[in-house]
PDB file of N, CA and C in Angstrom:
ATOM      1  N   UNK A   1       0.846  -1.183   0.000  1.00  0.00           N
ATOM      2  CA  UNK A   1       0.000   0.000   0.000  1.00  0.00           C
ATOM      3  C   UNK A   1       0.882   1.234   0.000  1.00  0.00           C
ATOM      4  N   UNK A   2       0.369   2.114  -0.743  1.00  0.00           N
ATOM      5  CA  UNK A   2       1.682   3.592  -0.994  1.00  0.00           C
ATOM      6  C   UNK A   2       0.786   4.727   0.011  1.00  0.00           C
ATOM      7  N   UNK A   3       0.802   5.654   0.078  1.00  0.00           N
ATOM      8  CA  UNK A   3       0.878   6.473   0.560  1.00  0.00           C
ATOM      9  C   UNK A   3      -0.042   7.794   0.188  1.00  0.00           C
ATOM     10  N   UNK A   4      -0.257   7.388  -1.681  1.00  0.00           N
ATOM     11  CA  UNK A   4      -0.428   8.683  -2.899  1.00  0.00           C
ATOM     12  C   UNK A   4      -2.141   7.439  -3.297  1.00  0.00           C
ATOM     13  N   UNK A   5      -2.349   6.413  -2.101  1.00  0.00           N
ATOM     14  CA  UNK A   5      -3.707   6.242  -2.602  1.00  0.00           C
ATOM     15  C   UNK A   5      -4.996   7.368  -2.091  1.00  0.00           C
ATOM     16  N   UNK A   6      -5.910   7.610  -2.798  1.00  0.00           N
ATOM     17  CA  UNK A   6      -6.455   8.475  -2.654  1.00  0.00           C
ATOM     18  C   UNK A   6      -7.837   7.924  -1.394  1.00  0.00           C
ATOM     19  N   UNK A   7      -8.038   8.828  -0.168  1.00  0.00           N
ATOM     20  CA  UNK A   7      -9.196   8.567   0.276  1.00  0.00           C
ATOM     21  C   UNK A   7     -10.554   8.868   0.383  1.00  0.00           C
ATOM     22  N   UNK A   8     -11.118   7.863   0.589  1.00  0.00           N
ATOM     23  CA  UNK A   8     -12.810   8.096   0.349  1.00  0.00           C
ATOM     24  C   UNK A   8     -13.139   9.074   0.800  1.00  0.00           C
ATOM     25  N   UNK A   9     -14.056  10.076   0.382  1.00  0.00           N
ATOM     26  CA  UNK A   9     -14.519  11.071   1.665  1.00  0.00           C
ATOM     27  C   UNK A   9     -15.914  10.681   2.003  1.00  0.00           C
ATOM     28  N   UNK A  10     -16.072  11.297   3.036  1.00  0.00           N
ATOM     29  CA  UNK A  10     -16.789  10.948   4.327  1.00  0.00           C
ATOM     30  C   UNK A  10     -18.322  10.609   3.716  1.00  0.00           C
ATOM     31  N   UNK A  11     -18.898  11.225   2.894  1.00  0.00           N
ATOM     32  CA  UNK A  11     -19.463  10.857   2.249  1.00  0.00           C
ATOM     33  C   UNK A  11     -19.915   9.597   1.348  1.00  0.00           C
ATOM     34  N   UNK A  12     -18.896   9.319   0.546  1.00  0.00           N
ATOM     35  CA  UNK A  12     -18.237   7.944   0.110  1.00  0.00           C
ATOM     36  C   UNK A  12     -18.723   6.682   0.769  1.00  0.00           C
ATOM     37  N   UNK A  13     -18.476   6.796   2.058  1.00  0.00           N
ATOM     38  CA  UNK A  13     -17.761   6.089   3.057  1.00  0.00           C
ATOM     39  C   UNK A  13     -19.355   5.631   3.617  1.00  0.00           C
ATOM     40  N   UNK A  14     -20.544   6.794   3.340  1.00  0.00           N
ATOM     41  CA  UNK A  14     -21.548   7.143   4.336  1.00  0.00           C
ATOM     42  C   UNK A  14     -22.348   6.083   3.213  1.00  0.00           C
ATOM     43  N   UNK A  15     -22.289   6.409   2.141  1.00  0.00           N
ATOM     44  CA  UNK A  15     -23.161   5.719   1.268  1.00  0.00           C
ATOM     45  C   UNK A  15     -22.923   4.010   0.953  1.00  0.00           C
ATOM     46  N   UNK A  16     -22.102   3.882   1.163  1.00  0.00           N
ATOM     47  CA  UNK A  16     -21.282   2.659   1.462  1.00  0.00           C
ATOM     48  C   UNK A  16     -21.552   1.590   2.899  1.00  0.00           C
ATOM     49  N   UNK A  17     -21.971   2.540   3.868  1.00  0.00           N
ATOM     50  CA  UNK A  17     -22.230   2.244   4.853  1.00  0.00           C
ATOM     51  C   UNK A  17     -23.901   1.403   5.338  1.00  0.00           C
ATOM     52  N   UNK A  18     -23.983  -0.274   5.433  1.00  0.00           N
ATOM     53  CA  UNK A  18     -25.445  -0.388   5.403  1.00  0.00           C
ATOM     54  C   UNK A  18     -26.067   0.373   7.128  1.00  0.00           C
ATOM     55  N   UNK A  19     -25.585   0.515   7.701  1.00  0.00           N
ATOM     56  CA  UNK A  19     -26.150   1.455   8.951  1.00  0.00           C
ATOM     57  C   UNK A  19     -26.753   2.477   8.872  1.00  0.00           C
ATOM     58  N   UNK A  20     -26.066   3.269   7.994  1.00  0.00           N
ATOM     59  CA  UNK A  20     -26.628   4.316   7.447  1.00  0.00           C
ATOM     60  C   UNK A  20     -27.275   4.449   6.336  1.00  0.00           C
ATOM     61  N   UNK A  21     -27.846   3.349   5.970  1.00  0.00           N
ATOM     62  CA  UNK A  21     -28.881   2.895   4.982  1.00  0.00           C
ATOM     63  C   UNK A  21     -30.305   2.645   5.825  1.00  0.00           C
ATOM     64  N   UNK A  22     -29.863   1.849   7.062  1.00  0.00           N
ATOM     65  CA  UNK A  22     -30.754   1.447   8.029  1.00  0.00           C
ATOM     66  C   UNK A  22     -31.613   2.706   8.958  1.00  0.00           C
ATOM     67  N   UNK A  23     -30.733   3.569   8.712  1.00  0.00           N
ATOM     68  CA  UNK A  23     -31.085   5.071   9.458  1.00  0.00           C
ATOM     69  C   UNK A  23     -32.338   5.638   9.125  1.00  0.00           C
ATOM     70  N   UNK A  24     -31.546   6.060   7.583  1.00  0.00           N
ATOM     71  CA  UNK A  24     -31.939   6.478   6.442  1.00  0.00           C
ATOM     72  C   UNK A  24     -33.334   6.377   6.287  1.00  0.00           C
ATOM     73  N   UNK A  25     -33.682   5.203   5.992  1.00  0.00           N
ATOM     74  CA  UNK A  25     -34.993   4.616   5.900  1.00  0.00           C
ATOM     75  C   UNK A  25     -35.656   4.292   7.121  1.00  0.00           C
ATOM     76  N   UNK A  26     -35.431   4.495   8.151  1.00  0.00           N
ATOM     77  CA  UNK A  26     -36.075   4.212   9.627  1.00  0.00           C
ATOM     78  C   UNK A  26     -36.498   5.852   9.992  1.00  0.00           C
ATOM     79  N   UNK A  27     -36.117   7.156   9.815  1.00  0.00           N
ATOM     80  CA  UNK A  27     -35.941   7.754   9.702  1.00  0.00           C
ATOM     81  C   UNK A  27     -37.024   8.540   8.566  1.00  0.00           C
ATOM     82  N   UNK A  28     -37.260   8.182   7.378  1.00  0.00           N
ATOM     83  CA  UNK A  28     -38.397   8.358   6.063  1.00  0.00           C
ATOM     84  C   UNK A  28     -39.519   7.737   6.779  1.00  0.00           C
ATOM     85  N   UNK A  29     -39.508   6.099   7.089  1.00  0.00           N
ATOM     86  CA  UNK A  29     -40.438   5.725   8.100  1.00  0.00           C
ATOM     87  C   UNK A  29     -41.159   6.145   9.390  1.00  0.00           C
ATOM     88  N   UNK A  30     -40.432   6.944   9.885  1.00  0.00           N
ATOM     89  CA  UNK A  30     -41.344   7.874  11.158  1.00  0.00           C
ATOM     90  C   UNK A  30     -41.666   8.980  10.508  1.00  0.00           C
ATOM     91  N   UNK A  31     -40.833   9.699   9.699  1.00  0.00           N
ATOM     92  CA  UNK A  31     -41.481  10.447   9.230  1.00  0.00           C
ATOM     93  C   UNK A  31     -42.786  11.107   8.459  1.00  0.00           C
ATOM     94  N   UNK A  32     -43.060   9.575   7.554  1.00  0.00           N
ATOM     95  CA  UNK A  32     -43.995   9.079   7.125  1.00  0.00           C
ATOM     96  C   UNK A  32     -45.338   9.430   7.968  1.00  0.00           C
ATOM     97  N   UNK A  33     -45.312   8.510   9.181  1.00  0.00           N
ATOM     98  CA  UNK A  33     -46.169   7.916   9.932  1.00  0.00           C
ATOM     99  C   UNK A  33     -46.643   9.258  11.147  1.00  0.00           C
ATOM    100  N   UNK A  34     -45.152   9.956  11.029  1.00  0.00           N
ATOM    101  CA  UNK A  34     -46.210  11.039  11.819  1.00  0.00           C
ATOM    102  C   UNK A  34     -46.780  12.044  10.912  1.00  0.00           C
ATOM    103  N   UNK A  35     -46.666  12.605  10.124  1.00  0.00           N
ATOM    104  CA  UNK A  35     -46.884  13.042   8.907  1.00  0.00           C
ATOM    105  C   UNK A  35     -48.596  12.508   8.700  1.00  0.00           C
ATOM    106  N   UNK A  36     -48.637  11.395   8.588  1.00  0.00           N
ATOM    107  CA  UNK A  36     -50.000  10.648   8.154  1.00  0.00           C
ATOM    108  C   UNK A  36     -51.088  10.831   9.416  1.00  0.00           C
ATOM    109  N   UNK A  37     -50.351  10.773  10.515  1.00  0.00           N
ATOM    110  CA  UNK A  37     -51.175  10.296  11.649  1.00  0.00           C
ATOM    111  C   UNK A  37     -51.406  12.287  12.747  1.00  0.00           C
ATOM    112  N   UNK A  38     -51.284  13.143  11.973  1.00  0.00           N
ATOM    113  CA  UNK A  38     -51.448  14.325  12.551  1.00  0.00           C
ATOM    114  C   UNK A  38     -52.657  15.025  12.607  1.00  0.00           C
ATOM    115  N   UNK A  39     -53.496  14.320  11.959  1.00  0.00           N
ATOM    116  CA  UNK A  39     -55.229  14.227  12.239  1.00  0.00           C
ATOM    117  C   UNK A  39     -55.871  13.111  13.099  1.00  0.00           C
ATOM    118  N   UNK A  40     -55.150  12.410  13.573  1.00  0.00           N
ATOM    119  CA  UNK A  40     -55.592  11.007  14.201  1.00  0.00           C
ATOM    120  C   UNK A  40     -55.262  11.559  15.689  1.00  0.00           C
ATOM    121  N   UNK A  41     -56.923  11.583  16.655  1.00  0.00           N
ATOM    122  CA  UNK A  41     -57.156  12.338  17.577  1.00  0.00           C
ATOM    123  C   UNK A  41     -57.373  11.003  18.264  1.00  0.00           C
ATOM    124  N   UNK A  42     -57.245   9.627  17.941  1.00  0.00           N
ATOM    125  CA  UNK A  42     -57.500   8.348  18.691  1.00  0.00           C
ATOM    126  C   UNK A  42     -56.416   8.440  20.018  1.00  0.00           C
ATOM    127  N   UNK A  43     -57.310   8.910  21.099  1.00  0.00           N
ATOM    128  CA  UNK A  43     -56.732   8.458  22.610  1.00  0.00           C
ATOM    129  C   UNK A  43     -57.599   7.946  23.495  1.00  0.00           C
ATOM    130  N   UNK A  44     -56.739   7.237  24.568  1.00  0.00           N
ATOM    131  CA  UNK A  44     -57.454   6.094  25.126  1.00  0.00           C
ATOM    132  C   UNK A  44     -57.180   6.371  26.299  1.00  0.00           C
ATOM    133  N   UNK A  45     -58.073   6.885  27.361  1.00  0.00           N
ATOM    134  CA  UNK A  45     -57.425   7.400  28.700  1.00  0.00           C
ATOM    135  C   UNK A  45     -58.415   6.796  29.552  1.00  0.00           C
ATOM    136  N   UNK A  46     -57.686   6.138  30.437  1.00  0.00           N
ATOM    137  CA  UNK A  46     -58.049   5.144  31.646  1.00  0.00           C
ATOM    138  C   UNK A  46     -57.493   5.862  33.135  1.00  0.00           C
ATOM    139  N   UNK A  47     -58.455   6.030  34.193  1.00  0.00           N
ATOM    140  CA  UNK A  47     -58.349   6.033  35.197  1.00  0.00           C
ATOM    141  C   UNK A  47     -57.623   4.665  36.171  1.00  0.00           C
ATOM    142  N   UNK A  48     -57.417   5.057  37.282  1.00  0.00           N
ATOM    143  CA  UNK A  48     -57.097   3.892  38.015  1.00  0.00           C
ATOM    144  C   UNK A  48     -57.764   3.059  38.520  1.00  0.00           C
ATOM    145  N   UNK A  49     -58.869   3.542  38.786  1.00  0.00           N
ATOM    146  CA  UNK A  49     -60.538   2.390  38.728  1.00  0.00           C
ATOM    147  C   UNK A  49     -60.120   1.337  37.836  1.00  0.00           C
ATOM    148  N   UNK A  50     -59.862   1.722  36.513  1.00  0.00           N
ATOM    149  CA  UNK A  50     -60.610   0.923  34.999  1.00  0.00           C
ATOM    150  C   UNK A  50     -59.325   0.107  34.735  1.00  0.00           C
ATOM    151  N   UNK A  51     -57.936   0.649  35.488  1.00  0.00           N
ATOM    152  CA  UNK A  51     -57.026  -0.130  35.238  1.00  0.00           C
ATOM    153  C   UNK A  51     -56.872  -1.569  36.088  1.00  0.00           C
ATOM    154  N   UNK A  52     -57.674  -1.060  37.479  1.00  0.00           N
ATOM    155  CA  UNK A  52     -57.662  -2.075  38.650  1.00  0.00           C
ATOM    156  C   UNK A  52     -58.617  -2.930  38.121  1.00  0.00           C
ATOM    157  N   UNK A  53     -59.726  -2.558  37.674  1.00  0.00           N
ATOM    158  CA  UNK A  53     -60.929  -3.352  36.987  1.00  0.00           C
ATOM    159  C   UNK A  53     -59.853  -4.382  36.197  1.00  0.00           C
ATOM    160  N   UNK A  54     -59.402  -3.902  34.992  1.00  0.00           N
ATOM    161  CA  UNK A  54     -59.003  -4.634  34.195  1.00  0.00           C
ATOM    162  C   UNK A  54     -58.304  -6.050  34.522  1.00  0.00           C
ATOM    163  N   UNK A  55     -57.264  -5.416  35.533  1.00  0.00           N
ATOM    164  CA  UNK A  55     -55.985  -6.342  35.720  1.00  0.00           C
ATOM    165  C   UNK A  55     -57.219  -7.406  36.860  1.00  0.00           C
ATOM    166  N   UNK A  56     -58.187  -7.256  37.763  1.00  0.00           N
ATOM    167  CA  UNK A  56     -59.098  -8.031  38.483  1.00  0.00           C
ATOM    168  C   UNK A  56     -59.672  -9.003  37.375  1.00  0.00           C
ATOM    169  N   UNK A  57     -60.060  -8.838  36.224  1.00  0.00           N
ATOM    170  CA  UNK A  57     -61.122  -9.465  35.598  1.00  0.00           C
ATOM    171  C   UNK A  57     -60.071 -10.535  34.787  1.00  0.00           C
ATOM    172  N   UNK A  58     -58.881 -10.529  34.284  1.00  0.00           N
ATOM    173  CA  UNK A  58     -57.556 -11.182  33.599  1.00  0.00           C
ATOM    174  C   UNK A  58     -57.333 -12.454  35.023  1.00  0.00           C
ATOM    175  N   UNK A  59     -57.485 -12.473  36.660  1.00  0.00           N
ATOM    176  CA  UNK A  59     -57.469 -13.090  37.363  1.00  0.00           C
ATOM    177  C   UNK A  59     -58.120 -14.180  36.990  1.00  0.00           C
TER     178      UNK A  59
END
């Protein structure tokens, strides 16, 4: 190996990289999903009654 080989830049290196492929697209994927879901008013709110209920009736 010499000395006068030329190196990748960081870039190069990034695209090359499957981690940062894995990012990449995990990353488009939330983005996605919150994006889609910013009209979606679905919440589910439980007191401690309804939680004690619950976990009693699973007995």
């Amino acid at each position: 190996m010499s000395d006068t080989e030329p190196t990748e830049s960081l870039t190069g290196r990034l695209l090359k990289e499957p981690t940062a492929h894995f990012f990449a697209m995990a990353a488009v994927i939330f983005i996605v999903y919150g994006l889609t879901q910013l009209s979606n008013e679905n919440i589910l709110e439980l007191d401690q009654r309804e939680i004690d209920a619950r976990i009693f009736i699973r007995r």
